[in-house]
PDB file of N, CA and C in Angstrom:
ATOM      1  N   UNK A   1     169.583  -5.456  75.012  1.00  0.00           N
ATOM      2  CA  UNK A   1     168.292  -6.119  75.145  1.00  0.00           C
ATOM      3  C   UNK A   1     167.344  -5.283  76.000  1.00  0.00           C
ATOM      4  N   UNK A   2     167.843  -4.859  76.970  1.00  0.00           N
ATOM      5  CA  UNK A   2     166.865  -3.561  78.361  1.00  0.00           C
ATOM      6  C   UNK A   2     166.243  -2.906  76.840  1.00  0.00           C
ATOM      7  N   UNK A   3     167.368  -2.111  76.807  1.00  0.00           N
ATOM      8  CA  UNK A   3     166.984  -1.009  76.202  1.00  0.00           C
ATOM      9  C   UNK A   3     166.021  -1.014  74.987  1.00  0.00           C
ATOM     10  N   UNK A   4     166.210  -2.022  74.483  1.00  0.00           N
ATOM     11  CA  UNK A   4     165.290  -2.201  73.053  1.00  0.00           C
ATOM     12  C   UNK A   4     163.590  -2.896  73.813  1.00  0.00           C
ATOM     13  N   UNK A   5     163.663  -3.606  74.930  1.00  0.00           N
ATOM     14  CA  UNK A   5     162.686  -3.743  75.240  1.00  0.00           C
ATOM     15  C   UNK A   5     161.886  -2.637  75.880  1.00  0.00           C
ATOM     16  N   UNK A   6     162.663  -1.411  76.560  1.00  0.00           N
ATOM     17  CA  UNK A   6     162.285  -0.626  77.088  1.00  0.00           C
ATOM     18  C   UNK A   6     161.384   0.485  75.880  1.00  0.00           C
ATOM     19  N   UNK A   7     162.243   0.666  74.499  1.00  0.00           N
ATOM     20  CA  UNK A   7     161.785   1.278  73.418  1.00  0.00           C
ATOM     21  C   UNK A   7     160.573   0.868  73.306  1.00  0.00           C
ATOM     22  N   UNK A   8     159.921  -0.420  73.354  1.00  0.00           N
ATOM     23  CA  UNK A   8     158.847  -1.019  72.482  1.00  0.00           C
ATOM     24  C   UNK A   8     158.156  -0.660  73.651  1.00  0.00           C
ATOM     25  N   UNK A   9     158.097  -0.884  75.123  1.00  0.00           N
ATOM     26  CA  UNK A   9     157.305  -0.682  75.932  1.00  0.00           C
ATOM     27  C   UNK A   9     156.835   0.912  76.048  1.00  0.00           C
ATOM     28  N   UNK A  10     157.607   1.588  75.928  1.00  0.00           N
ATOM     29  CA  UNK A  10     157.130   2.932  75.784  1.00  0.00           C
ATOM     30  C   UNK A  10     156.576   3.651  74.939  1.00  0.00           C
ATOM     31  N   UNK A  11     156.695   2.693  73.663  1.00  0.00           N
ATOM     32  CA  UNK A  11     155.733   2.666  72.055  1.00  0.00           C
ATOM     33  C   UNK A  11     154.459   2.606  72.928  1.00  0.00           C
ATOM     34  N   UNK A  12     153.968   1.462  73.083  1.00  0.00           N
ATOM     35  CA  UNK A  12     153.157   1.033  73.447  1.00  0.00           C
ATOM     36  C   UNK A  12     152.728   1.436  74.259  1.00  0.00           C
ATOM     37  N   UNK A  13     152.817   2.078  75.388  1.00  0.00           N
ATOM     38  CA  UNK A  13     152.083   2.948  76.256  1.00  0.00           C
ATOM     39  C   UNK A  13     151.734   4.273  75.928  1.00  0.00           C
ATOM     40  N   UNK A  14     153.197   4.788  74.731  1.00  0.00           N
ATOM     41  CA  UNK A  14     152.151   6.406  73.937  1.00  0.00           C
ATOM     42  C   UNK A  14     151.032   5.511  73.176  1.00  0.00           C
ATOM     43  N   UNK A  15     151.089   4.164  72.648  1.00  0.00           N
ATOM     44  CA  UNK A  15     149.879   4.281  71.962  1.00  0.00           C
ATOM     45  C   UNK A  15     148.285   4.327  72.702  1.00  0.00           C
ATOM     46  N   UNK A  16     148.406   3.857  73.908  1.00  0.00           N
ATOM     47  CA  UNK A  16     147.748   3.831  74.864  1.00  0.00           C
ATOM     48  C   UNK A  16     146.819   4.707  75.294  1.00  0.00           C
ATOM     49  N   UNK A  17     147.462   5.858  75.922  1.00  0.00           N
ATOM     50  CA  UNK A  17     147.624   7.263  76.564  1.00  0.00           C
ATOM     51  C   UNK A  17     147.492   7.933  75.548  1.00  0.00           C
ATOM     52  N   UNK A  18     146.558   8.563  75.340  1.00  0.00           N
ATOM     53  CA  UNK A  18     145.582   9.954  74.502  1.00  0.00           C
ATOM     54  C   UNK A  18     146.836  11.474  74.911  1.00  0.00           C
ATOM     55  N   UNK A  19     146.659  11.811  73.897  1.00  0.00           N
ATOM     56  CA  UNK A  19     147.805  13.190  74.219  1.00  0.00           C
ATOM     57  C   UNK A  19     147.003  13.891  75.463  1.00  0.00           C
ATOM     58  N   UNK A  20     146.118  14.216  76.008  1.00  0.00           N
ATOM     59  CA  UNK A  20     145.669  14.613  77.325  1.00  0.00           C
ATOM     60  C   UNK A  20     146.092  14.056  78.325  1.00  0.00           C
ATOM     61  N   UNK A  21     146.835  12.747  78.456  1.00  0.00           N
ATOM     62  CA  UNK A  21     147.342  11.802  79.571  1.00  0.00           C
ATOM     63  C   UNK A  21     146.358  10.868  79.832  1.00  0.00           C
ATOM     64  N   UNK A  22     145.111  11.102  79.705  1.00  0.00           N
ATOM     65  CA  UNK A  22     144.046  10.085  79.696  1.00  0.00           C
ATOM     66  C   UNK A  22     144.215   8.849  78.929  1.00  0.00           C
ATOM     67  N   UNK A  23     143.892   7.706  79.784  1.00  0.00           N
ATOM     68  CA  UNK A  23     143.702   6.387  78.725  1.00  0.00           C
ATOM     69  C   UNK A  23     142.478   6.687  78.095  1.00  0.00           C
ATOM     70  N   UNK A  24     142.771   6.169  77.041  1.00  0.00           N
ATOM     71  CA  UNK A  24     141.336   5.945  75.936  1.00  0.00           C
ATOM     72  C   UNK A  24     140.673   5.180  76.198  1.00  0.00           C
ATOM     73  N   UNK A  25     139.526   4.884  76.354  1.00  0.00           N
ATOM     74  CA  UNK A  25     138.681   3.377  76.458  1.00  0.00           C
ATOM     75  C   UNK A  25     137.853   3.311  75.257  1.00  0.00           C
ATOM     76  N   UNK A  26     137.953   2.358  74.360  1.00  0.00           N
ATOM     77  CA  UNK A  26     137.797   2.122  72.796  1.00  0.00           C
ATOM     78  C   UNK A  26     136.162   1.885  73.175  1.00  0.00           C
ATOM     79  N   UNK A  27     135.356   1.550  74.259  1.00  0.00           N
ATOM     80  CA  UNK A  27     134.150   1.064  74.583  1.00  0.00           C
ATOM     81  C   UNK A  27     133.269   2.314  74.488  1.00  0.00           C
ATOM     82  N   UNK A  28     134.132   3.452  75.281  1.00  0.00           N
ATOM     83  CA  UNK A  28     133.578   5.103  75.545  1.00  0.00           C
ATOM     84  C   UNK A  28     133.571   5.586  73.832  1.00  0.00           C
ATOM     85  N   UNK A  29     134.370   5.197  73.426  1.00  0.00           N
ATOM     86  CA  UNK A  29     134.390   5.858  72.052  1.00  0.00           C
ATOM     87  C   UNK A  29     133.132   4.912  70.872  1.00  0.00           C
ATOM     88  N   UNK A  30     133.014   3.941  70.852  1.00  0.00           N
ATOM     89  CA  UNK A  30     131.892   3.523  70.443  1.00  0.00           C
ATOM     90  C   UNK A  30     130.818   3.409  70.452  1.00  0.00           C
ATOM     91  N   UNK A  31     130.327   3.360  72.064  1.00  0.00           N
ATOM     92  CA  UNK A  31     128.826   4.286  72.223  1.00  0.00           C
ATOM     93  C   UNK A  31     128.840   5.853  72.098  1.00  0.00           C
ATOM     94  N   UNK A  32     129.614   6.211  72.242  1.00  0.00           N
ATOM     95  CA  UNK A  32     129.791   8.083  71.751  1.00  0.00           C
ATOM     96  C   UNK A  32     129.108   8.003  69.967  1.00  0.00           C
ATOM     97  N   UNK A  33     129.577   7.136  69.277  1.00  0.00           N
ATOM     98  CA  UNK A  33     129.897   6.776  67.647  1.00  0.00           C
ATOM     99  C   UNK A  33     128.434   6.728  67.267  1.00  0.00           C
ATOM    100  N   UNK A  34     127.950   5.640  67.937  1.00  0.00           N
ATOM    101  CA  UNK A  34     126.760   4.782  68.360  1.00  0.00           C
ATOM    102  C   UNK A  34     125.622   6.072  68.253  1.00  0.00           C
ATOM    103  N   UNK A  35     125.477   6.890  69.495  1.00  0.00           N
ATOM    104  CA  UNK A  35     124.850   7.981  70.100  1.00  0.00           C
ATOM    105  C   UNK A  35     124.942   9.018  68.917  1.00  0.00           C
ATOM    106  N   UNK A  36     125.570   9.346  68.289  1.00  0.00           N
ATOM    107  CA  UNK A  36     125.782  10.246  67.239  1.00  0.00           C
ATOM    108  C   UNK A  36     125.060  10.114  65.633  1.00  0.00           C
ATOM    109  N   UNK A  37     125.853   8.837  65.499  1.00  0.00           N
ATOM    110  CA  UNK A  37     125.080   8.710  63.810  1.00  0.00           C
ATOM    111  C   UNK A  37     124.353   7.570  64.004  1.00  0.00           C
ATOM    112  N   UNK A  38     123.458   7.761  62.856  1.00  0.00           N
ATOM    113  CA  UNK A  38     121.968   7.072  62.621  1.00  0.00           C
ATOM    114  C   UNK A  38     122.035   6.480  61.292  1.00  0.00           C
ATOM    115  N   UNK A  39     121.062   5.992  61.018  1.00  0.00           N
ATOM    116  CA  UNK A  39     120.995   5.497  59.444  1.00  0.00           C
ATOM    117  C   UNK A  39     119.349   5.804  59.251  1.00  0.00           C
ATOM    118  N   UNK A  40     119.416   5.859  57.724  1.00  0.00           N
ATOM    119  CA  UNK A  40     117.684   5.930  57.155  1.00  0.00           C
ATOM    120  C   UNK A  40     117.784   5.878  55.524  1.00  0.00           C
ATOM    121  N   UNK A  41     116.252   5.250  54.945  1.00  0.00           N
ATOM    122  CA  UNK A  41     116.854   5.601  53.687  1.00  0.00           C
ATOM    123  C   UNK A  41     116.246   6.534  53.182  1.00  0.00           C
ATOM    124  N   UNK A  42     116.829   7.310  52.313  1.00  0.00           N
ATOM    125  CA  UNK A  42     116.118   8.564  51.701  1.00  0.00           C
ATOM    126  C   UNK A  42     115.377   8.433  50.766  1.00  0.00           C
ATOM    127  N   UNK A  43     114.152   9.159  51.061  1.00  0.00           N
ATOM    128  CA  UNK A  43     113.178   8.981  50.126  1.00  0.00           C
ATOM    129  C   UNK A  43     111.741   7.958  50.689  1.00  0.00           C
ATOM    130  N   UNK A  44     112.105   7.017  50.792  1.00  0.00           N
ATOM    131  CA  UNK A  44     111.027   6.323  51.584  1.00  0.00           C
ATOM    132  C   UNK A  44     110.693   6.103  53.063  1.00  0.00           C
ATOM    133  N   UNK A  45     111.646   6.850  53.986  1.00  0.00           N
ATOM    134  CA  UNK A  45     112.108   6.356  55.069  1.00  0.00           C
ATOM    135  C   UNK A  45     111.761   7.003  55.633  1.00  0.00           C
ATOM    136  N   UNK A  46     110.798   6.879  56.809  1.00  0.00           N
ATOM    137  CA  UNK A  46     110.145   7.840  58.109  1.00  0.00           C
ATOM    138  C   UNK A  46     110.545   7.541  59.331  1.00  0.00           C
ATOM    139  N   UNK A  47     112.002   6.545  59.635  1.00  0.00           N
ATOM    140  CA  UNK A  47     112.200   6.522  60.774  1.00  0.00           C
ATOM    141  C   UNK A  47     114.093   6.419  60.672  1.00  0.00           C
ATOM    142  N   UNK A  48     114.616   6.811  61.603  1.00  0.00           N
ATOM    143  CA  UNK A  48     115.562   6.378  61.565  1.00  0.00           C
ATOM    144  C   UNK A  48     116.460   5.110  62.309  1.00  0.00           C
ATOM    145  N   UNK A  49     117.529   4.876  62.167  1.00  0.00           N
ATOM    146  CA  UNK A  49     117.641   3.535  62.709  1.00  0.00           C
ATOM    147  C   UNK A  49     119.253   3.761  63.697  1.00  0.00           C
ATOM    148  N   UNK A  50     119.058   2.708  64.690  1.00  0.00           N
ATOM    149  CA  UNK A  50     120.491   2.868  65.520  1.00  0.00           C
ATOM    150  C   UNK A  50     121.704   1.692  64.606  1.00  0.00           C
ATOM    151  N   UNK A  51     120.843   1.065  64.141  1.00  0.00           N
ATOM    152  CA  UNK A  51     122.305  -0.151  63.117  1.00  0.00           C
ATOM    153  C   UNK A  51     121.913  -0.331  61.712  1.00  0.00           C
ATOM    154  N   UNK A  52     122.891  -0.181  61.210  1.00  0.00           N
ATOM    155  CA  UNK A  52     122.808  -0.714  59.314  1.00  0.00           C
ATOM    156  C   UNK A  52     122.190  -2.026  59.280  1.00  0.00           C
ATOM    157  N   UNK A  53     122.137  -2.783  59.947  1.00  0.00           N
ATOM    158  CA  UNK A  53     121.858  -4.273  60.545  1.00  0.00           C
ATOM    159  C   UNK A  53     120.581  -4.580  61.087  1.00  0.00           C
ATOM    160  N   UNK A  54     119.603  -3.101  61.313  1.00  0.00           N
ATOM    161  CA  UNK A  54     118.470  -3.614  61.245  1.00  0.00           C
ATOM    162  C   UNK A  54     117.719  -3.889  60.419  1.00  0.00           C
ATOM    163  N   UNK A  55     116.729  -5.016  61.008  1.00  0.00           N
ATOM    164  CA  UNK A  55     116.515  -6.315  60.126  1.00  0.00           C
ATOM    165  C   UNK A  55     115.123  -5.235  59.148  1.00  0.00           C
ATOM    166  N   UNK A  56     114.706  -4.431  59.671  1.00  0.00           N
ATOM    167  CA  UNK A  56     113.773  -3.428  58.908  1.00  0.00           C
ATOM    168  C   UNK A  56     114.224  -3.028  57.791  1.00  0.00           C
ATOM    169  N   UNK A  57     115.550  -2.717  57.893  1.00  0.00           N
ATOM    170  CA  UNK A  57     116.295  -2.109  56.370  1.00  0.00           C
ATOM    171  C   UNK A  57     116.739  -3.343  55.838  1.00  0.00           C
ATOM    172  N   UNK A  58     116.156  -4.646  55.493  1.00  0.00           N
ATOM    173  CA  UNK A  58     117.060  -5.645  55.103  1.00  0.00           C
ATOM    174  C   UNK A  58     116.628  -5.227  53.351  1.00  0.00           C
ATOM    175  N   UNK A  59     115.554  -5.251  52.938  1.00  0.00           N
ATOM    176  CA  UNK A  59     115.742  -4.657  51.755  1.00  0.00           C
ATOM    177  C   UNK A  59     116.097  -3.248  51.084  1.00  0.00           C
ATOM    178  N   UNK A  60     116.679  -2.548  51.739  1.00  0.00           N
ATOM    179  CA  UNK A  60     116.829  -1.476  51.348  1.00  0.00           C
ATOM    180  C   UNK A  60     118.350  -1.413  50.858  1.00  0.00           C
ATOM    181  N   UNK A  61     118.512  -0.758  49.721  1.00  0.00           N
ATOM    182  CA  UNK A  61     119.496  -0.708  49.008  1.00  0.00           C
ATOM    183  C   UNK A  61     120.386   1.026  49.346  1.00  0.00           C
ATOM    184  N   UNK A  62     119.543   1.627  49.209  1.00  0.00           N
ATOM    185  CA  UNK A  62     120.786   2.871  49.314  1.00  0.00           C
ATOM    186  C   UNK A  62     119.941   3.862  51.072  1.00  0.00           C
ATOM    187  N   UNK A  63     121.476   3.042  51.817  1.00  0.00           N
ATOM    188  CA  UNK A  63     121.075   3.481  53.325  1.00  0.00           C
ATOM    189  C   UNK A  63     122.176   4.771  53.279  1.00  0.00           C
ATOM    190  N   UNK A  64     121.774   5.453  53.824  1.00  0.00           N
ATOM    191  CA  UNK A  64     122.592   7.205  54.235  1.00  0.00           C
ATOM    192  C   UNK A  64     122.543   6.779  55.764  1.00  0.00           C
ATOM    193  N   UNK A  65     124.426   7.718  56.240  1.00  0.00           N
ATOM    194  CA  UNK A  65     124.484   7.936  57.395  1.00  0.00           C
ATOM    195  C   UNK A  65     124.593   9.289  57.848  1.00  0.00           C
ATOM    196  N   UNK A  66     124.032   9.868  58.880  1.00  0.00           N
ATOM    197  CA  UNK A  66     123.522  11.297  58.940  1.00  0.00           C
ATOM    198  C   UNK A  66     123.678  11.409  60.660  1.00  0.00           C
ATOM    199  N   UNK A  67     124.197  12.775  61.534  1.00  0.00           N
ATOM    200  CA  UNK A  67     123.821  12.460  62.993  1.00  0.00           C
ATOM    201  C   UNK A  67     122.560  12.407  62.985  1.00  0.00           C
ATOM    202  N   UNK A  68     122.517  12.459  64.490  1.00  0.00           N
ATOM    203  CA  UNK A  68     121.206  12.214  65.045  1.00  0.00           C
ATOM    204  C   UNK A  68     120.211  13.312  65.446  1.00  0.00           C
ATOM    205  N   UNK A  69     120.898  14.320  65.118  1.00  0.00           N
ATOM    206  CA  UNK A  69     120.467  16.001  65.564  1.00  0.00           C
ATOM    207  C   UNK A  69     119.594  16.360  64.595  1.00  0.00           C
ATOM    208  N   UNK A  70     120.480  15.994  62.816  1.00  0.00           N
ATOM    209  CA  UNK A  70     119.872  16.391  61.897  1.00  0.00           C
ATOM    210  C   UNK A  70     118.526  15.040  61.266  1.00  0.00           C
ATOM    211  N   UNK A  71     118.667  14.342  61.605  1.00  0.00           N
ATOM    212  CA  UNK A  71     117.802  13.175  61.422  1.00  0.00           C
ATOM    213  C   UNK A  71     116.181  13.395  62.260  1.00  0.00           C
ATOM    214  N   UNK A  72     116.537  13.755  63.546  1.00  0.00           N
ATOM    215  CA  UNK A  72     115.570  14.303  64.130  1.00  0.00           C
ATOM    216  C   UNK A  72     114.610  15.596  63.777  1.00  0.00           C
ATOM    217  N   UNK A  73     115.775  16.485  63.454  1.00  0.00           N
ATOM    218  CA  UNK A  73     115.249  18.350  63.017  1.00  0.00           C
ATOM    219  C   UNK A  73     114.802  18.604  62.065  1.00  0.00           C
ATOM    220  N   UNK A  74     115.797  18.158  61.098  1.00  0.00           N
ATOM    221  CA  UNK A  74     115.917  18.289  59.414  1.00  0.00           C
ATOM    222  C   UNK A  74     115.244  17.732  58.712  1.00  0.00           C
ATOM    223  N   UNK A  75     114.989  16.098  58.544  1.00  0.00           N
ATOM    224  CA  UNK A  75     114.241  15.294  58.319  1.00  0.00           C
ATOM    225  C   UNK A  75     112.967  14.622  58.808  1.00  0.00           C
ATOM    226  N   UNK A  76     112.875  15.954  59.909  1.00  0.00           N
ATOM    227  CA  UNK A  76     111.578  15.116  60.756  1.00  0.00           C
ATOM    228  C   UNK A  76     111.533  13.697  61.254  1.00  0.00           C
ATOM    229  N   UNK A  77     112.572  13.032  61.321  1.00  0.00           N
ATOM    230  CA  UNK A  77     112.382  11.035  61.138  1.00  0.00           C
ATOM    231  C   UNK A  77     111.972  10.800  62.580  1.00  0.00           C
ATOM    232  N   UNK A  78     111.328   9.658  63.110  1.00  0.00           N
ATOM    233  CA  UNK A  78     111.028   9.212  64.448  1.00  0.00           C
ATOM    234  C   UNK A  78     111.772   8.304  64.744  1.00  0.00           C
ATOM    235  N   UNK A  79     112.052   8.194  65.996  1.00  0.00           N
ATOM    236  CA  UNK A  79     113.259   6.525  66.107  1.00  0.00           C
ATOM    237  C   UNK A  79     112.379   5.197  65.736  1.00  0.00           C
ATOM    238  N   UNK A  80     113.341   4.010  65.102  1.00  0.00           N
ATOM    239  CA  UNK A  80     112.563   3.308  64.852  1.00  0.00           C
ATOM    240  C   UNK A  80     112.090   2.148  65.670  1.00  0.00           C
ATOM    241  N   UNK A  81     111.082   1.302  65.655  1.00  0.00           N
ATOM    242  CA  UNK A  81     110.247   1.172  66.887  1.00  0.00           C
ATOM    243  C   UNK A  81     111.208  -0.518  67.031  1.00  0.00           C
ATOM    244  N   UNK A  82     111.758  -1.224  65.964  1.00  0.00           N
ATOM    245  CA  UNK A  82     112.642  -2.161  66.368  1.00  0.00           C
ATOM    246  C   UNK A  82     113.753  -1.960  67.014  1.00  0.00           C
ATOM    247  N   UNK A  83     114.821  -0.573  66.485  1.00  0.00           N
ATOM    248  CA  UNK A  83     115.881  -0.142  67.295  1.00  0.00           C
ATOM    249  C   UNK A  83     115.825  -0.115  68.472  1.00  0.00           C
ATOM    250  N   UNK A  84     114.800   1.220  68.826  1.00  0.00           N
ATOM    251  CA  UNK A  84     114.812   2.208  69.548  1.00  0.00           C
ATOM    252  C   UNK A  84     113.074   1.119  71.037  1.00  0.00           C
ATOM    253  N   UNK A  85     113.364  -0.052  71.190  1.00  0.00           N
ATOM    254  CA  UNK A  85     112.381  -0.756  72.026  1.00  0.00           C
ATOM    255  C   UNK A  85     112.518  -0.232  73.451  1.00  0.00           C
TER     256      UNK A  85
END
């Protein structure tokens, strides 16, 4: 019984612990996610957006996800003024 509980506990702490020894924090990794990619739609779209969920794109049918480097450079887009308040 130790021992098999000891197995699962040590599962569970490699799943934990990032191969660097660092814990992961799933919160750090989602504003990283967040901060990175954008949405816009192509073709009509002069701004880009921080959520698929803004209420600006509610009619829009074909949304592209793109970072935020090339959204800015590439596409010229401005942040959009509901997201980005």
């Amino acid at each position: 019984m130790f021992k098999k509980l000891f197995v699962v506990s040590t599962l569970c702490l490699a799943l934990v612990i990032s191969p660097y020894g660092k814990i992961i924090n799933p919160d750090a990794v989602a504003v990283t996610e967040a901060k990175t990619y954008v949405y816009y739609v192509p073709g009509s779209s002069y701004a880009y957006h921080a959520s698929k969920n803004c209420w600006t794109l509610k009619r829009s049918k074909h949304i592209k996800k793109t970072t935020l480097k090339k959204a800015r450079n590439k596409l010229e887009l401005d942040p959009c003024g509901v997201c980005y308040k």
